[in-house]
N, C-alpha and C. Protein backbone atom coordinates (compact mmCIF):
# COMPACT_ATOMS: atom_id res chain seq x y z
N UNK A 1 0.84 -1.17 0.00
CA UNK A 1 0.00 0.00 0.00
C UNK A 1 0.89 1.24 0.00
N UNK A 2 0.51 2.34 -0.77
CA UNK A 2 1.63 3.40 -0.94
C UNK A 2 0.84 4.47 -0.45
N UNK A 3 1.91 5.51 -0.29
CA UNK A 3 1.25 6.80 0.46
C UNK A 3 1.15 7.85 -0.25
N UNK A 4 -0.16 8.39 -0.49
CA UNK A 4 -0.48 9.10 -1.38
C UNK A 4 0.23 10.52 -0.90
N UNK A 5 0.66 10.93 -1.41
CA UNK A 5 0.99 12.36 -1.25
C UNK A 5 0.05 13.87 -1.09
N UNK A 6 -0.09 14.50 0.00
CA UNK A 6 -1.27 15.24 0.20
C UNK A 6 -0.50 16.90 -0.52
N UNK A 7 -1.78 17.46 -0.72
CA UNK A 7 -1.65 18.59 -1.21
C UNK A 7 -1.90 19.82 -0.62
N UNK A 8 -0.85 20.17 -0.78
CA UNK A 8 -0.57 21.73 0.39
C UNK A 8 -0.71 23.12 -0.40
N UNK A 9 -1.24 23.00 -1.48
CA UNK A 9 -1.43 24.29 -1.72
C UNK A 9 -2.70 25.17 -1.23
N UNK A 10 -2.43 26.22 -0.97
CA UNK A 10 -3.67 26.94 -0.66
C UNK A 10 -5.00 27.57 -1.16
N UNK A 11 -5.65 27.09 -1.17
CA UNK A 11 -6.78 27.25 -1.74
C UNK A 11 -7.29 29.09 -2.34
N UNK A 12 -7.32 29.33 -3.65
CA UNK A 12 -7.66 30.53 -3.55
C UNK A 12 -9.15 30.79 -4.05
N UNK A 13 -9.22 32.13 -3.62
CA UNK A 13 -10.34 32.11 -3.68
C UNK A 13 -10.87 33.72 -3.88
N UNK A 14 -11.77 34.01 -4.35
CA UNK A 14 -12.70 35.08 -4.96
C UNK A 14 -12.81 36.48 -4.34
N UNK A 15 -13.52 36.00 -2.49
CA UNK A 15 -13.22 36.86 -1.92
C UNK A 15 -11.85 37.64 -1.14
N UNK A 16 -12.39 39.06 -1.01
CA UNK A 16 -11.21 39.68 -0.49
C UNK A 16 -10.59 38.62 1.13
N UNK A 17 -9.54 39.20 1.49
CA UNK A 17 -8.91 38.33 2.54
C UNK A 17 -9.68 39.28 3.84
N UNK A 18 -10.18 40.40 3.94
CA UNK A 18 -10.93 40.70 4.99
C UNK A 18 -11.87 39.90 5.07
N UNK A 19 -12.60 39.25 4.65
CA UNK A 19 -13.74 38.24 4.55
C UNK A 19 -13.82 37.06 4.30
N UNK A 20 -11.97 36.62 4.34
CA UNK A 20 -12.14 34.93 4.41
C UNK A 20 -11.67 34.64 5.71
N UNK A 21 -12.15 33.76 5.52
CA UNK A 21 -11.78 32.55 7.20
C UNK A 21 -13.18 32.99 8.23
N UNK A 22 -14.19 33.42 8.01
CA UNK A 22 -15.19 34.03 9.10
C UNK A 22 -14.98 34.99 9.79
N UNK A 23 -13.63 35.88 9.06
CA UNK A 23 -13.69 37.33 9.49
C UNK A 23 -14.92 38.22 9.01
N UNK A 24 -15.36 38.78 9.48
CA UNK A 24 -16.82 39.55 8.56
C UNK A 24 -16.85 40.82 9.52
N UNK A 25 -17.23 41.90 8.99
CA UNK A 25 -16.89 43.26 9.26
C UNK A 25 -17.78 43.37 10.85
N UNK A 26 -18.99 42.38 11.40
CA UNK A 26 -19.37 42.67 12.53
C UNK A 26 -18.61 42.29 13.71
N UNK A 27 -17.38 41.79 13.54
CA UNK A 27 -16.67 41.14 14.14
C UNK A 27 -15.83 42.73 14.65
N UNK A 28 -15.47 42.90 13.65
CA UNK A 28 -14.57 44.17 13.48
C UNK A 28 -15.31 45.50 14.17
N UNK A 29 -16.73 45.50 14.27
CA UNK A 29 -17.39 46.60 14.85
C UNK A 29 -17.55 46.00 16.18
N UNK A 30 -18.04 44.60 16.52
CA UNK A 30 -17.85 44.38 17.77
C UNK A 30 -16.52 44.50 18.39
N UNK A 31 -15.53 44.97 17.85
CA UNK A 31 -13.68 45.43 18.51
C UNK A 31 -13.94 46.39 18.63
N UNK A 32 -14.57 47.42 17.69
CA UNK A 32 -14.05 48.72 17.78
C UNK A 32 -15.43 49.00 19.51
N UNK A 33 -16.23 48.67 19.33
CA UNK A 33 -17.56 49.18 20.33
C UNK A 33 -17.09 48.41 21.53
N UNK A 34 -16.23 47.27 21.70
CA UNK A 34 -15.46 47.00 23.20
C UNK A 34 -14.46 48.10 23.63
N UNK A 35 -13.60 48.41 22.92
CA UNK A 35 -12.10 49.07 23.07
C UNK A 35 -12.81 50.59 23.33
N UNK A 36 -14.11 50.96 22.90
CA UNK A 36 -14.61 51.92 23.14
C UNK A 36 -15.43 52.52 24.50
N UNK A 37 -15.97 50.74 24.53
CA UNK A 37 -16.94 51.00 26.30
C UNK A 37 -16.12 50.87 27.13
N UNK A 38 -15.11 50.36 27.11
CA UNK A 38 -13.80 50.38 27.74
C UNK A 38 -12.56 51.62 28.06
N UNK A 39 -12.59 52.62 27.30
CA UNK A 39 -12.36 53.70 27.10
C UNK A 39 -13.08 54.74 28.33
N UNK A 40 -14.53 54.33 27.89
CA UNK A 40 -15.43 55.19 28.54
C UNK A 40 -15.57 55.08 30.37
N UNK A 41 -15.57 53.50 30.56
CA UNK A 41 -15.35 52.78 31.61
C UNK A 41 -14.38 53.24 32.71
N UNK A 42 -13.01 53.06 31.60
CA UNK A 42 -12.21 53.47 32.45
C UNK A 42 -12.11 54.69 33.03
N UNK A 43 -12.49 56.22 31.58
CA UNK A 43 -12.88 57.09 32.13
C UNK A 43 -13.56 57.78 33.33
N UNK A 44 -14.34 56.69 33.27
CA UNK A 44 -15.75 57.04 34.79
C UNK A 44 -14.71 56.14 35.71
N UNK A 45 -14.21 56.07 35.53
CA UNK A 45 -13.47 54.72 37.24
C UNK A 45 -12.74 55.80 37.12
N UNK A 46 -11.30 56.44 36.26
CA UNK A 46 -10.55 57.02 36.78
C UNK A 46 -11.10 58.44 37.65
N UNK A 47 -12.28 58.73 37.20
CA UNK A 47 -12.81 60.29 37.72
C UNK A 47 -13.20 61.38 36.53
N UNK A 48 -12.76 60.84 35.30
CA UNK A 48 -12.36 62.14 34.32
C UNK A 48 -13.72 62.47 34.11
N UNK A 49 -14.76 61.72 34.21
CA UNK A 49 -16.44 62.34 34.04
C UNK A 49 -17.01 61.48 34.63
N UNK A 50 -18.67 62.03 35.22
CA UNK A 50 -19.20 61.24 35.94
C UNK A 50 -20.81 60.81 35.06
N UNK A 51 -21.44 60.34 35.74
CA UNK A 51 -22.53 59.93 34.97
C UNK A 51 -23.23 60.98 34.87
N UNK A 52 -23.48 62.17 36.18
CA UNK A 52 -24.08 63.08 36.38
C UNK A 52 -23.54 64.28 34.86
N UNK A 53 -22.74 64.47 34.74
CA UNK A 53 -22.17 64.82 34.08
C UNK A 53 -22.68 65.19 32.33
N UNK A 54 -23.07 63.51 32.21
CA UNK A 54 -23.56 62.92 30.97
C UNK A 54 -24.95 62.84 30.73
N UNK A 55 -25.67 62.71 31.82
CA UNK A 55 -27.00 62.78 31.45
C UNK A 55 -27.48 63.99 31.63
N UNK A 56 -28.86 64.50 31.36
CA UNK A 56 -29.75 65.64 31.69
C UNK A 56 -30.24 65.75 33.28
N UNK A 57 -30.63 66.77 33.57
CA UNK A 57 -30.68 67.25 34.90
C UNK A 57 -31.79 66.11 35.13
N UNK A 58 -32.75 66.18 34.32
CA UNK A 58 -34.26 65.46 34.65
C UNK A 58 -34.13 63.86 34.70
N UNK A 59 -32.87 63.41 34.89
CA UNK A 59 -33.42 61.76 34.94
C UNK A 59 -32.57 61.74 36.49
């Protein structure tokens, strides 16, 4: 029995490389809207604004 030899080339393909492998742009907005509430987060922990701050007098 002999050993078939496997094939390593890489498959190409149509779409752009932002959108292969199950990268897809909501992925990419769910990064940017973490790194952002996180931003904000830290803001309010360090002191730099408060909630009062941000909302209207009336709530």
């Amino acid at each position: 029995m002999a050993v078939q030899p496997v094939n390593i080339t890489p498959a190409t393909s149509a779409a752009p490389a932002v959108l292969a492998l199950a990268f897809r742009p909501f992925f990419l907005l769910a990064g940017a809207w973490a790194l952002a509430s996180a931003a904000l987060w830290l803001g309010q922990l360090s002191g730099w604004w408060s909630v009062q701050q941000l909302l209207p007098a009336s709530l």
